[in-house]
PDB file of N, CA and C in Angstrom:
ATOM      1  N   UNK A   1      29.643  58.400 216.194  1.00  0.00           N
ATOM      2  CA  UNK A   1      29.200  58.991 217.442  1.00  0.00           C
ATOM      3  C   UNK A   1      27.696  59.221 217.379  1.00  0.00           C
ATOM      4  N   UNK A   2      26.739  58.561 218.409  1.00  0.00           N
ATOM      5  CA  UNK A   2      25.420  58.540 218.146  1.00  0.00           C
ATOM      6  C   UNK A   2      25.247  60.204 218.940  1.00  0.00           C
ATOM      7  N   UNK A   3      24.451  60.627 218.683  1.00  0.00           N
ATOM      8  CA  UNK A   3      23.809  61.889 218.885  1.00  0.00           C
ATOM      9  C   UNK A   3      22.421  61.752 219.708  1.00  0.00           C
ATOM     10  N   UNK A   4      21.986  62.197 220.894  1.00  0.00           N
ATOM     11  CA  UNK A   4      20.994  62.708 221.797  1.00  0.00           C
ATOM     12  C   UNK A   4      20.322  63.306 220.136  1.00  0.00           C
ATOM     13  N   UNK A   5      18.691  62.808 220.761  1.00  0.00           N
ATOM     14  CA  UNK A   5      17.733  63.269 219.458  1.00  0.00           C
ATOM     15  C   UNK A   5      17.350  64.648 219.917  1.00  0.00           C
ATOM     16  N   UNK A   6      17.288  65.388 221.239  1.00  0.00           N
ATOM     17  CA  UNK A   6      17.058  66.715 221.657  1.00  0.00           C
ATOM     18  C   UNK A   6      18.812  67.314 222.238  1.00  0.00           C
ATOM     19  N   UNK A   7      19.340  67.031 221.034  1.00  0.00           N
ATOM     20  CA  UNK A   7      20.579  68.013 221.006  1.00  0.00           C
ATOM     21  C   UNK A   7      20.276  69.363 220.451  1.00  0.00           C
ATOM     22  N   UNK A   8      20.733  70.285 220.540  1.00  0.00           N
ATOM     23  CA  UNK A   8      20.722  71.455 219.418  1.00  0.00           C
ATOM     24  C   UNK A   8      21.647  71.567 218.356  1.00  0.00           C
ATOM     25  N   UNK A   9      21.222  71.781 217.593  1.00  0.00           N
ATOM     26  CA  UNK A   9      21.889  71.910 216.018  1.00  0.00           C
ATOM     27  C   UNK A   9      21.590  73.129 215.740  1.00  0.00           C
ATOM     28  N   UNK A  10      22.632  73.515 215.181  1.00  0.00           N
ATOM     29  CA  UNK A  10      23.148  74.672 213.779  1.00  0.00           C
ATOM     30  C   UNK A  10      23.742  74.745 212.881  1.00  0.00           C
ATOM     31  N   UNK A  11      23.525  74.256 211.733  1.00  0.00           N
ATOM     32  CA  UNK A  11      24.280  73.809 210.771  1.00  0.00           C
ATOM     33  C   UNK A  11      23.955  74.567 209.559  1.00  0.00           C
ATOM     34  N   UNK A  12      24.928  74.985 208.639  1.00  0.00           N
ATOM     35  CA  UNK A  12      24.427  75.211 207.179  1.00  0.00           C
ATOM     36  C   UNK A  12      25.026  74.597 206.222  1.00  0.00           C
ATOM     37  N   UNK A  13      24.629  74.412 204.772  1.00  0.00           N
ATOM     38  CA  UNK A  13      24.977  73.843 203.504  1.00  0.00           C
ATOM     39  C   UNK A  13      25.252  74.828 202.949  1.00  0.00           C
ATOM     40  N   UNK A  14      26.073  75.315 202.173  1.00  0.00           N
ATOM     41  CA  UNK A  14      26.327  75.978 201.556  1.00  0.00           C
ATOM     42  C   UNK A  14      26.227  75.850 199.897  1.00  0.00           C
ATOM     43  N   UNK A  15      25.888  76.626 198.975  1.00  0.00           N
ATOM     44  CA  UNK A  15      25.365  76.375 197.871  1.00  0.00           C
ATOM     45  C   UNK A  15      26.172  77.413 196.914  1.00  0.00           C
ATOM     46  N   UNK A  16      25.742  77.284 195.560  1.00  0.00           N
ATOM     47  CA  UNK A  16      26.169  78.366 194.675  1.00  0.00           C
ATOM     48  C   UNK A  16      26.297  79.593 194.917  1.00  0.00           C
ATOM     49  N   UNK A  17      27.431  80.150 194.274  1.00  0.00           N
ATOM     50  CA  UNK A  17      27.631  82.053 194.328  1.00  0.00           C
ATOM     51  C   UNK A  17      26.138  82.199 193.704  1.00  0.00           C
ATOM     52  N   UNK A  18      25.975  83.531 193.979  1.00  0.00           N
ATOM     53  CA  UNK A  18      25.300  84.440 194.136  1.00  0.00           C
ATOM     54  C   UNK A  18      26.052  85.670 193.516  1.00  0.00           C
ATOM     55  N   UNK A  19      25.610  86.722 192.216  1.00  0.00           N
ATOM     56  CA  UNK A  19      25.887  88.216 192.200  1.00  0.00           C
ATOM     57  C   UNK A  19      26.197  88.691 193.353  1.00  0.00           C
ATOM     58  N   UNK A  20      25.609  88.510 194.690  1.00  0.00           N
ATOM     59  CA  UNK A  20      25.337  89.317 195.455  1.00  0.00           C
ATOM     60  C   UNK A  20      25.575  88.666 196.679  1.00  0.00           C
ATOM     61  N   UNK A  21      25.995  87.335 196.829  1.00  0.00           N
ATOM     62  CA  UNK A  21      26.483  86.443 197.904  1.00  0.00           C
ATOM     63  C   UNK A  21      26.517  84.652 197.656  1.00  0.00           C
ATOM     64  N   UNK A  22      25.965  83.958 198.723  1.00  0.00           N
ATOM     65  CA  UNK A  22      26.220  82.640 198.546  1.00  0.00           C
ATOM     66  C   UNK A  22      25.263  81.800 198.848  1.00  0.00           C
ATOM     67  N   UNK A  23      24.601  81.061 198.481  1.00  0.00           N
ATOM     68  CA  UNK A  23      22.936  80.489 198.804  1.00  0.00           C
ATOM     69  C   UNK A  23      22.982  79.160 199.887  1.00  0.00           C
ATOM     70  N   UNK A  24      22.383  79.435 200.792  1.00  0.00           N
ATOM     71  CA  UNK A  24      23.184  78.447 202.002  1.00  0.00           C
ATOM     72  C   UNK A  24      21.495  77.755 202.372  1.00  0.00           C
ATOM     73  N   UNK A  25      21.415  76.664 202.664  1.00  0.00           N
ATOM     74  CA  UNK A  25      20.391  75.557 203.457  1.00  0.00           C
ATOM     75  C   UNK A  25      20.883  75.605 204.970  1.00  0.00           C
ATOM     76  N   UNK A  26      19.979  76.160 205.533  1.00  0.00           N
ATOM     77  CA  UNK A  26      20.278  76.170 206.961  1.00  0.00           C
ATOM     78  C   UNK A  26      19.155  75.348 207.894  1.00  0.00           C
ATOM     79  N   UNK A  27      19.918  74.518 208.883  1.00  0.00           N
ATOM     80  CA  UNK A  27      19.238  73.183 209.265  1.00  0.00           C
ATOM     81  C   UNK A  27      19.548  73.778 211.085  1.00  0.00           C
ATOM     82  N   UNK A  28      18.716  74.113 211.873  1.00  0.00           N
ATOM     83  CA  UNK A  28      18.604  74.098 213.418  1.00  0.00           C
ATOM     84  C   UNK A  28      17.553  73.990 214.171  1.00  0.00           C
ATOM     85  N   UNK A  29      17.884  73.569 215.299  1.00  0.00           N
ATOM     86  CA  UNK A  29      16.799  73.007 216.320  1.00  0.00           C
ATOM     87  C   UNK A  29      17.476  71.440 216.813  1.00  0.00           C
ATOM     88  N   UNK A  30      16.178  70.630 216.680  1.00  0.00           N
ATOM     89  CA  UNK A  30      16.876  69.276 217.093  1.00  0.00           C
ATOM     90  C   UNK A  30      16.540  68.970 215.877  1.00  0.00           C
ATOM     91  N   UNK A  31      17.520  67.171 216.566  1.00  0.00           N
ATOM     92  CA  UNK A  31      16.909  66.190 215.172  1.00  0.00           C
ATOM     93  C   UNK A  31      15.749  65.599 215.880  1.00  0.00           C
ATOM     94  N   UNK A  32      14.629  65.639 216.593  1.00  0.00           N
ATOM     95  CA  UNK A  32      13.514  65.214 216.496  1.00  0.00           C
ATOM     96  C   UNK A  32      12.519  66.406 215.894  1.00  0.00           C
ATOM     97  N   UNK A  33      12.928  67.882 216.247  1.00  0.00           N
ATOM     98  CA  UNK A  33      12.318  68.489 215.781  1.00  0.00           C
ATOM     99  C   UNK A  33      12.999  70.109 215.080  1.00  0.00           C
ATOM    100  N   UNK A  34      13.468  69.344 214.074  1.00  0.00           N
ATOM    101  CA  UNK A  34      14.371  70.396 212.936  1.00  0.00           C
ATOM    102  C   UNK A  34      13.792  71.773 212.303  1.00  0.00           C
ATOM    103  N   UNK A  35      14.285  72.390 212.234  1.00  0.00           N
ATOM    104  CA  UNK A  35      13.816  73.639 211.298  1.00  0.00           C
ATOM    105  C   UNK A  35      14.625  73.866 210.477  1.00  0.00           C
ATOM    106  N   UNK A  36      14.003  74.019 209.116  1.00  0.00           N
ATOM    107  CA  UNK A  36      14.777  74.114 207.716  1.00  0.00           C
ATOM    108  C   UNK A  36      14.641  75.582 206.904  1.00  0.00           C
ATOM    109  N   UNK A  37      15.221  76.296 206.631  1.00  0.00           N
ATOM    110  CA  UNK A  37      15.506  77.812 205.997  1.00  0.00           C
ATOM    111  C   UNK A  37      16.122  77.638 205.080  1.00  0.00           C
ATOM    112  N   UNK A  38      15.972  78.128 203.987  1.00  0.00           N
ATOM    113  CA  UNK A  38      16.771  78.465 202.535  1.00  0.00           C
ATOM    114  C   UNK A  38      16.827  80.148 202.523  1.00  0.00           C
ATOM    115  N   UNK A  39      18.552  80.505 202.566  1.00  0.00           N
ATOM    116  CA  UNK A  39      18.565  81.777 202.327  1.00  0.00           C
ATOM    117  C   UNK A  39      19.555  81.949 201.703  1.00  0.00           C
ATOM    118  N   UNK A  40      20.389  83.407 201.526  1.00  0.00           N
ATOM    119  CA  UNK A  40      21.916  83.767 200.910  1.00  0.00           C
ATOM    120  C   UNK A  40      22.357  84.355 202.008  1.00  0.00           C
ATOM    121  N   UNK A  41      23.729  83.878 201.943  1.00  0.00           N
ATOM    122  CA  UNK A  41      24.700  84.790 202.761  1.00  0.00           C
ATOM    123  C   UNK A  41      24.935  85.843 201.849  1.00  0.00           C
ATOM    124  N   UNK A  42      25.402  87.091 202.793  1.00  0.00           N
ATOM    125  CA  UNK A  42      25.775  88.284 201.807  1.00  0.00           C
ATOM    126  C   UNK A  42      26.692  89.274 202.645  1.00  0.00           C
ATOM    127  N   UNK A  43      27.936  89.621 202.363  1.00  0.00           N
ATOM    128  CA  UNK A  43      28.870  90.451 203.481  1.00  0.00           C
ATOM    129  C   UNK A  43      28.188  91.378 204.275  1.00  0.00           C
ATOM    130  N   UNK A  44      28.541  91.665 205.382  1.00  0.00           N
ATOM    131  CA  UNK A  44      27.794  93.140 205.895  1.00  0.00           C
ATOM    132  C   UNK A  44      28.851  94.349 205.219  1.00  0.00           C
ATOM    133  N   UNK A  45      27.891  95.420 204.708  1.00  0.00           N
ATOM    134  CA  UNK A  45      28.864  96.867 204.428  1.00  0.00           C
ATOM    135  C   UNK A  45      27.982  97.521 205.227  1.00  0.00           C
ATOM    136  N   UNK A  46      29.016  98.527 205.960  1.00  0.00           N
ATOM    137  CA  UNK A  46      28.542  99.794 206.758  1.00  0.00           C
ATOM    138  C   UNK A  46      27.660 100.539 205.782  1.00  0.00           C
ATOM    139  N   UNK A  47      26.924 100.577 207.007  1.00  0.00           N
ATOM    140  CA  UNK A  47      25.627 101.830 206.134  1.00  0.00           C
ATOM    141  C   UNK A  47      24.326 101.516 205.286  1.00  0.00           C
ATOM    142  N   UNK A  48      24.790  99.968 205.292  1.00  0.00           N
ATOM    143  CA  UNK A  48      23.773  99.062 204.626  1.00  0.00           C
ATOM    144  C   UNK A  48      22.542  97.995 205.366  1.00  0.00           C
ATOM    145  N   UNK A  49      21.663  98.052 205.473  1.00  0.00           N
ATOM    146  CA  UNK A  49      20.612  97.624 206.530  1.00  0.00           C
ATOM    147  C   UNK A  49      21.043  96.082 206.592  1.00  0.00           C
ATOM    148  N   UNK A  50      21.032  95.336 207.646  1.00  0.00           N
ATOM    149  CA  UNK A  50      21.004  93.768 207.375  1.00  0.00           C
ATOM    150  C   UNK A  50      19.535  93.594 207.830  1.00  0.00           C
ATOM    151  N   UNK A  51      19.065  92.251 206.623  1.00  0.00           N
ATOM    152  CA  UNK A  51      17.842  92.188 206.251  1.00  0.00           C
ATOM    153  C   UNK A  51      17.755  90.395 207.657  1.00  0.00           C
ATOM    154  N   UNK A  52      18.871  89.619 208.034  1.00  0.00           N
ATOM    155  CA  UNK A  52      18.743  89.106 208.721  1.00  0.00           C
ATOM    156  C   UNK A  52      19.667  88.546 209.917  1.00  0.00           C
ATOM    157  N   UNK A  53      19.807  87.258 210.822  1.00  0.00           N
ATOM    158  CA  UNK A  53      21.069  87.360 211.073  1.00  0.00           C
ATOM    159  C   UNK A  53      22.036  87.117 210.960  1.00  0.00           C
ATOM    160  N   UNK A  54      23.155  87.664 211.922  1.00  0.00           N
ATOM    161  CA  UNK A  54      24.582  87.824 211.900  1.00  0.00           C
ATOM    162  C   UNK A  54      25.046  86.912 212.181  1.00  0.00           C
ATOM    163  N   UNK A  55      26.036  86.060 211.488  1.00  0.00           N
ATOM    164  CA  UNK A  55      26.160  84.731 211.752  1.00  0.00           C
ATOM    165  C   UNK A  55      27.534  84.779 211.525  1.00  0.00           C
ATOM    166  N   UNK A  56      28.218  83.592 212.269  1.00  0.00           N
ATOM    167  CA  UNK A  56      29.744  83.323 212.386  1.00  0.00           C
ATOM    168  C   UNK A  56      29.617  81.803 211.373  1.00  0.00           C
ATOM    169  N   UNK A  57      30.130  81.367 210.362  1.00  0.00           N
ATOM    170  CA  UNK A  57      30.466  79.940 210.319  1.00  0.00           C
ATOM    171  C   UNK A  57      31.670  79.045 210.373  1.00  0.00           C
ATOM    172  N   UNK A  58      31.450  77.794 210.521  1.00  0.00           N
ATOM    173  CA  UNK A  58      33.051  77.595 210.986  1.00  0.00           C
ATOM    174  C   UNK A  58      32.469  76.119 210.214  1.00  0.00           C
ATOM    175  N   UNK A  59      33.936  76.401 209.095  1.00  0.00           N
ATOM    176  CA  UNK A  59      33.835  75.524 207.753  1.00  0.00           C
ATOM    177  C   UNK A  59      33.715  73.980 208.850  1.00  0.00           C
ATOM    178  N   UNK A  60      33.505  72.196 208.154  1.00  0.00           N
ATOM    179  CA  UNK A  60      33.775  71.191 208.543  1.00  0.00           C
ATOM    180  C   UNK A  60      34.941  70.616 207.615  1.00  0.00           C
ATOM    181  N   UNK A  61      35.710  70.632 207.906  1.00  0.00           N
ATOM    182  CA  UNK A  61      37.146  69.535 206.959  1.00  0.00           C
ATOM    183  C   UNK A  61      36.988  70.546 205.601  1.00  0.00           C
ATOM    184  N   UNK A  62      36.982  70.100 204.823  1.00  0.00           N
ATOM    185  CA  UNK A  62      36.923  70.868 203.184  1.00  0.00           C
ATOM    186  C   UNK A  62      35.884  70.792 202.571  1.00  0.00           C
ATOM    187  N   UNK A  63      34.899  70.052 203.518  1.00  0.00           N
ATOM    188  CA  UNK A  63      33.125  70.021 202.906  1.00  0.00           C
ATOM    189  C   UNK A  63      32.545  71.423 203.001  1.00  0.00           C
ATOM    190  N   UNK A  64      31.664  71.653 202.306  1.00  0.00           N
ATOM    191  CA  UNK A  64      30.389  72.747 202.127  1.00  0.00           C
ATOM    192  C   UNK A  64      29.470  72.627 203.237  1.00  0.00           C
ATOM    193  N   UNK A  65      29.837  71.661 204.314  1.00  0.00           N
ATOM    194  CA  UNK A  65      29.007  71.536 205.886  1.00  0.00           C
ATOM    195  C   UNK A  65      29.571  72.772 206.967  1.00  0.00           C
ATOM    196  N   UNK A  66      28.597  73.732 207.347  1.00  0.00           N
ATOM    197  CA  UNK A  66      29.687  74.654 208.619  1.00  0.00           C
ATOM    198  C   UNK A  66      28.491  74.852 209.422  1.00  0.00           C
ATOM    199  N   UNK A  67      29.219  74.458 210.718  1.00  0.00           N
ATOM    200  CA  UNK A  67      28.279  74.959 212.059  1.00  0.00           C
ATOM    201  C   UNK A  67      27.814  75.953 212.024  1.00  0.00           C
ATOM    202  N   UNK A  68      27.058  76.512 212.659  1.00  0.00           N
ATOM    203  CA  UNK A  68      26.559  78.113 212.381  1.00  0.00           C
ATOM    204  C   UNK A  68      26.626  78.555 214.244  1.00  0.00           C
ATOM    205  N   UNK A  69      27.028  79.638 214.054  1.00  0.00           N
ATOM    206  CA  UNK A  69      27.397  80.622 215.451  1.00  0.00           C
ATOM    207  C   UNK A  69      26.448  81.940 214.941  1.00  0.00           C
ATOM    208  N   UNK A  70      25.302  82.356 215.814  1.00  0.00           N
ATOM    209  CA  UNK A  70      24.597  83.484 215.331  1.00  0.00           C
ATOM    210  C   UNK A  70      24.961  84.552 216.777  1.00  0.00           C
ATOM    211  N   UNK A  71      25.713  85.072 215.776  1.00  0.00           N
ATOM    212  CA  UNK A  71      25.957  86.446 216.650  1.00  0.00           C
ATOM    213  C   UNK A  71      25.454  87.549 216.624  1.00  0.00           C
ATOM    214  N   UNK A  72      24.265  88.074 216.101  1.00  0.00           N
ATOM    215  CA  UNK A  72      23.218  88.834 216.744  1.00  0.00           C
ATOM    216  C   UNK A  72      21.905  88.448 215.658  1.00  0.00           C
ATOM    217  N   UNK A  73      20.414  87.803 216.515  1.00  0.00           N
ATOM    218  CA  UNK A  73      19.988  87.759 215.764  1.00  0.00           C
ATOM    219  C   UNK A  73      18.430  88.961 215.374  1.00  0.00           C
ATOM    220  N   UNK A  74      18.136  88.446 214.518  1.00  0.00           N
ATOM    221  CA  UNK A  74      17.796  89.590 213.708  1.00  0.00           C
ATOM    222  C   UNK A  74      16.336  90.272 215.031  1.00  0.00           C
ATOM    223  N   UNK A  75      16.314  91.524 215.162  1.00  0.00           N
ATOM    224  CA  UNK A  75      15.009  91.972 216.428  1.00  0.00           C
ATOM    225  C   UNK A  75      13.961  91.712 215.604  1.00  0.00           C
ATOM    226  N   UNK A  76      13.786  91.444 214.191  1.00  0.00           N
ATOM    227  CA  UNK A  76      12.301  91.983 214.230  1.00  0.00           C
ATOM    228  C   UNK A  76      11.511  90.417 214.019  1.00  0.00           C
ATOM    229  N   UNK A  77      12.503  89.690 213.780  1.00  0.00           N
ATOM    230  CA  UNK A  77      12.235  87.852 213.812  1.00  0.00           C
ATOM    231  C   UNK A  77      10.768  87.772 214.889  1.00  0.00           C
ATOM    232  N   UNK A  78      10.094  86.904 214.292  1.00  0.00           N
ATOM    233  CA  UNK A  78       9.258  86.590 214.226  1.00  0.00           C
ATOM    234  C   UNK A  78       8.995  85.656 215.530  1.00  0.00           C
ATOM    235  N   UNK A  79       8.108  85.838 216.773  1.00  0.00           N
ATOM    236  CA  UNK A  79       8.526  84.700 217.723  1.00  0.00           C
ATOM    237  C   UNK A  79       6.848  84.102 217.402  1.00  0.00           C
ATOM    238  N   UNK A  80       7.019  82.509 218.078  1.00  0.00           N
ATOM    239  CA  UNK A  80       5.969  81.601 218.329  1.00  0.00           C
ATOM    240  C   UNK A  80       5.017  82.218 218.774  1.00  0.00           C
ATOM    241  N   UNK A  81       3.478  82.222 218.763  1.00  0.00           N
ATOM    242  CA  UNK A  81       2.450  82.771 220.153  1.00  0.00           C
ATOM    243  C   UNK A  81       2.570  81.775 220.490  1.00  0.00           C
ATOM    244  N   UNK A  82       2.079  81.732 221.606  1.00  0.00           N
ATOM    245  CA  UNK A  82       1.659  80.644 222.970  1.00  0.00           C
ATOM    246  C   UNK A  82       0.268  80.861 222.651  1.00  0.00           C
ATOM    247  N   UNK A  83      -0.981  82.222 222.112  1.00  0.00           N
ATOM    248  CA  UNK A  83      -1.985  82.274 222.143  1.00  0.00           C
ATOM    249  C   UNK A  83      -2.465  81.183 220.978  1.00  0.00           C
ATOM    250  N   UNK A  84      -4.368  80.650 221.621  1.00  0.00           N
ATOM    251  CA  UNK A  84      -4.798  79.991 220.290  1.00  0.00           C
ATOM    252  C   UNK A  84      -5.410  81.536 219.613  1.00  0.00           C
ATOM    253  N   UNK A  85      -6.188  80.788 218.371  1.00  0.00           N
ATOM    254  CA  UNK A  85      -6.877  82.028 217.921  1.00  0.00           C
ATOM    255  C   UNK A  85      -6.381  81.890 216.577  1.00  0.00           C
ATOM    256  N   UNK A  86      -6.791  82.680 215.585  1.00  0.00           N
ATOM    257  CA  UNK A  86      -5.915  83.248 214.824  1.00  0.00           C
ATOM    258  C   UNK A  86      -4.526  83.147 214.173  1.00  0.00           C
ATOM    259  N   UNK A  87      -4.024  83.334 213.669  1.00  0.00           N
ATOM    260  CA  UNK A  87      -2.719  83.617 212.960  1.00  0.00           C
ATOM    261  C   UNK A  87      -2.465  85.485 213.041  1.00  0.00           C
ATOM    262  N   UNK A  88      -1.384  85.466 213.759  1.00  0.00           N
ATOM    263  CA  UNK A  88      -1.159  86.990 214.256  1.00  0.00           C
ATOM    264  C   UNK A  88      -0.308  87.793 212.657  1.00  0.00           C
ATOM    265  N   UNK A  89      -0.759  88.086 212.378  1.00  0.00           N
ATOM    266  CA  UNK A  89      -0.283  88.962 211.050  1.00  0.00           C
ATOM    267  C   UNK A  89       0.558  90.405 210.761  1.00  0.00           C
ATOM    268  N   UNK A  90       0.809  90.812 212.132  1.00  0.00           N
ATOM    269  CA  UNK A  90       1.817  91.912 212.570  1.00  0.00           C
ATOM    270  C   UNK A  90       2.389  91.550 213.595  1.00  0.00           C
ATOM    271  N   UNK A  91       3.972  92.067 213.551  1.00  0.00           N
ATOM    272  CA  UNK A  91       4.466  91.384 214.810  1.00  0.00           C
ATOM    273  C   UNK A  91       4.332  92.678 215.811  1.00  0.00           C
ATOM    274  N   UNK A  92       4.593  92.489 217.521  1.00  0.00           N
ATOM    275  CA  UNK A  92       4.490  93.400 217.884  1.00  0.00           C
ATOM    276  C   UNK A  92       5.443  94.364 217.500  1.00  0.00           C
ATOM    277  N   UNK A  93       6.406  94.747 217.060  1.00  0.00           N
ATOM    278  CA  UNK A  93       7.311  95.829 216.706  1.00  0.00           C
ATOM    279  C   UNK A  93       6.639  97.057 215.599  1.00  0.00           C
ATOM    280  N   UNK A  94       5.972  95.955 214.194  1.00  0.00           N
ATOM    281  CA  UNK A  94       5.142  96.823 213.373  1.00  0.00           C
ATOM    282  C   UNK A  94       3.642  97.666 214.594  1.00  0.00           C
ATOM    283  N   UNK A  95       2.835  96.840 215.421  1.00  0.00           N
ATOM    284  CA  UNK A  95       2.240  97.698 215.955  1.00  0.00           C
ATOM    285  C   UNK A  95       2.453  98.731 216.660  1.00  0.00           C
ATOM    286  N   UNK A  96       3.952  98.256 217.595  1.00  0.00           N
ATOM    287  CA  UNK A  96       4.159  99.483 218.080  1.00  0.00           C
ATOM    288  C   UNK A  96       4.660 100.878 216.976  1.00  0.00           C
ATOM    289  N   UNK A  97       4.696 100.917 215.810  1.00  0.00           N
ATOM    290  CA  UNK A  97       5.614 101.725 215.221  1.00  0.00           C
ATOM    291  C   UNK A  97       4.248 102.349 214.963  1.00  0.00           C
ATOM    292  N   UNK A  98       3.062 101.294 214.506  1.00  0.00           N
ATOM    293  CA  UNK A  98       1.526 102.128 214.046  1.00  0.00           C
ATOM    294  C   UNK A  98       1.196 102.779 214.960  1.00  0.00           C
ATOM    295  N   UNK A  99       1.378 102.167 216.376  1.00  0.00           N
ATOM    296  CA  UNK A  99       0.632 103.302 217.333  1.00  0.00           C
ATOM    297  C   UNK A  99       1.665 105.118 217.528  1.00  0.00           C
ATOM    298  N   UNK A 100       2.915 104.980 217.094  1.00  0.00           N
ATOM    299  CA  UNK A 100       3.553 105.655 217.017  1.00  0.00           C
ATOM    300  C   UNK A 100       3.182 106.711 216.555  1.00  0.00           C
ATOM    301  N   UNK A 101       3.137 106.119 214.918  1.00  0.00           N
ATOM    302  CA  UNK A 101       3.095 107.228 213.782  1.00  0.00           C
ATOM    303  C   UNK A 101       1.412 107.530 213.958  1.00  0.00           C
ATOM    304  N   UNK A 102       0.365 106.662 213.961  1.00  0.00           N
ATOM    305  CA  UNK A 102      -0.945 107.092 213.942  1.00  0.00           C
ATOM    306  C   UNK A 102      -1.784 107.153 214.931  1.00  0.00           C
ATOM    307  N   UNK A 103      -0.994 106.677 216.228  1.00  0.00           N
ATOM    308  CA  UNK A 103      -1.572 106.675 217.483  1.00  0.00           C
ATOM    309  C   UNK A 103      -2.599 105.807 217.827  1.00  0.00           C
ATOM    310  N   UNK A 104      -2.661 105.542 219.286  1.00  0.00           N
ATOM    311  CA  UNK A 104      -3.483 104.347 219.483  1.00  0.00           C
ATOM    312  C   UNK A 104      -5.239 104.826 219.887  1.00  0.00           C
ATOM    313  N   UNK A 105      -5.865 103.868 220.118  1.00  0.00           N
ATOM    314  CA  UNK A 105      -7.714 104.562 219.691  1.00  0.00           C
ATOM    315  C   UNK A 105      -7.725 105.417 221.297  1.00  0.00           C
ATOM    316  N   UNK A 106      -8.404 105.941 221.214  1.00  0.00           N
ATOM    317  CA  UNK A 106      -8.672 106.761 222.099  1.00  0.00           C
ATOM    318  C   UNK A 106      -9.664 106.170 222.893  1.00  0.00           C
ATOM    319  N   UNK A 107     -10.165 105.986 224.434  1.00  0.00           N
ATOM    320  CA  UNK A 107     -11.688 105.628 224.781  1.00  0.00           C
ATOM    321  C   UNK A 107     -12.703 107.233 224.180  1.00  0.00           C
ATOM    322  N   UNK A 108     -12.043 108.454 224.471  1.00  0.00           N
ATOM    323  CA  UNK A 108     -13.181 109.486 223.994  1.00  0.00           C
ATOM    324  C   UNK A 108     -13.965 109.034 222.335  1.00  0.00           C
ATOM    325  N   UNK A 109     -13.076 108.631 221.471  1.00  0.00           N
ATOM    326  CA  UNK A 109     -13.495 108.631 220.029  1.00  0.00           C
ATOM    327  C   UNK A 109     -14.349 106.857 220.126  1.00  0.00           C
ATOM    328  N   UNK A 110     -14.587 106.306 221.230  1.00  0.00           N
ATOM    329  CA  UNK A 110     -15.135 105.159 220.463  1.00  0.00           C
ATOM    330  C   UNK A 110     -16.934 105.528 221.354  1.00  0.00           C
ATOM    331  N   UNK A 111     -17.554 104.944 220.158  1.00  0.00           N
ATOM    332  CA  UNK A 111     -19.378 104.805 220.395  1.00  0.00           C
ATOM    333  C   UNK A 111     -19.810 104.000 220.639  1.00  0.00           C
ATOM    334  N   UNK A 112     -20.325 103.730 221.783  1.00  0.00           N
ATOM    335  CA  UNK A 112     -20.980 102.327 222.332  1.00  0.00           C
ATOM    336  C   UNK A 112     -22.743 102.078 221.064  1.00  0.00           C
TER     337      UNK A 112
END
C-alpha cells in the first residue's frame, strides 16, 4: 500500500527495559518531513510529576512497531516561533512564572 508523502505519522520502536521503564524511538510528522525523538516510556503513578506525554500505544502484529495515540500532550512543550531573530531560550510559561515570582519592570524604575 503506497502511502501519500504528507500523511501523518505516529509511530514508535520500542527498545530495551529500562530499571525504570522501556526505551522507545519515536518517528512523527510526515514522511517528507519526519521528526525523530529518542525517549523511555515509564508508567504514570499518582502523585508523581509526568516529565512528558501521555501516550496510548497500540502494538503492530507481534513486532516492537506501535502507532502512537497521544492523549494529553505535555503544556510546557516547546512550540515553533514564526519570529526571525534569535533563538528564544525561555518558553513563554517560564516567563510568565518570572514575572510572577519577581515581577515585571516597571516604566517608574527605568532611566532614559
Amino acid at each position: 500500500m503506497m502511502t501519500d508523502k504528507n500523511d501523518k505519522m505516529d509511530i514508535a520502536f520500542l527498545g530495551p527495559e529500562t530499571p525504570t521503564g522501556r526505551r522507545v524511538v519515536r518517528m512523527r510528522g510526515t514522511q517528507e518531513n519526519p521528526e525523530v525523538s529518542l525517549g523511555e516510556l515509564r508508567p504514570i503513578k499518582e502523585g508523581e510529576p509526568i516529565y512528558g506525554d501521555v501516550v496510548s500505544l497500540h502494538r503492530q502484529g507481534s513486532s516492537d512497531v506501535c502507532t502512537v495515540e497521544t492523549v494529553i500532550e505535555h503544556p510546557l512543550k516547546a512550540k515553533p516561533r514564526e519570529a526571525h531573530g534569535p533563538a528564544m531560550v525561555a518558553t513563554e510559561a517560564y516567563r510568565d512564572g518570572w514575572d510572577r515570582v519577581f515581577g515585571g519592570k516597571s516604566r517608574d524604575t527605568l532611566v532614559n
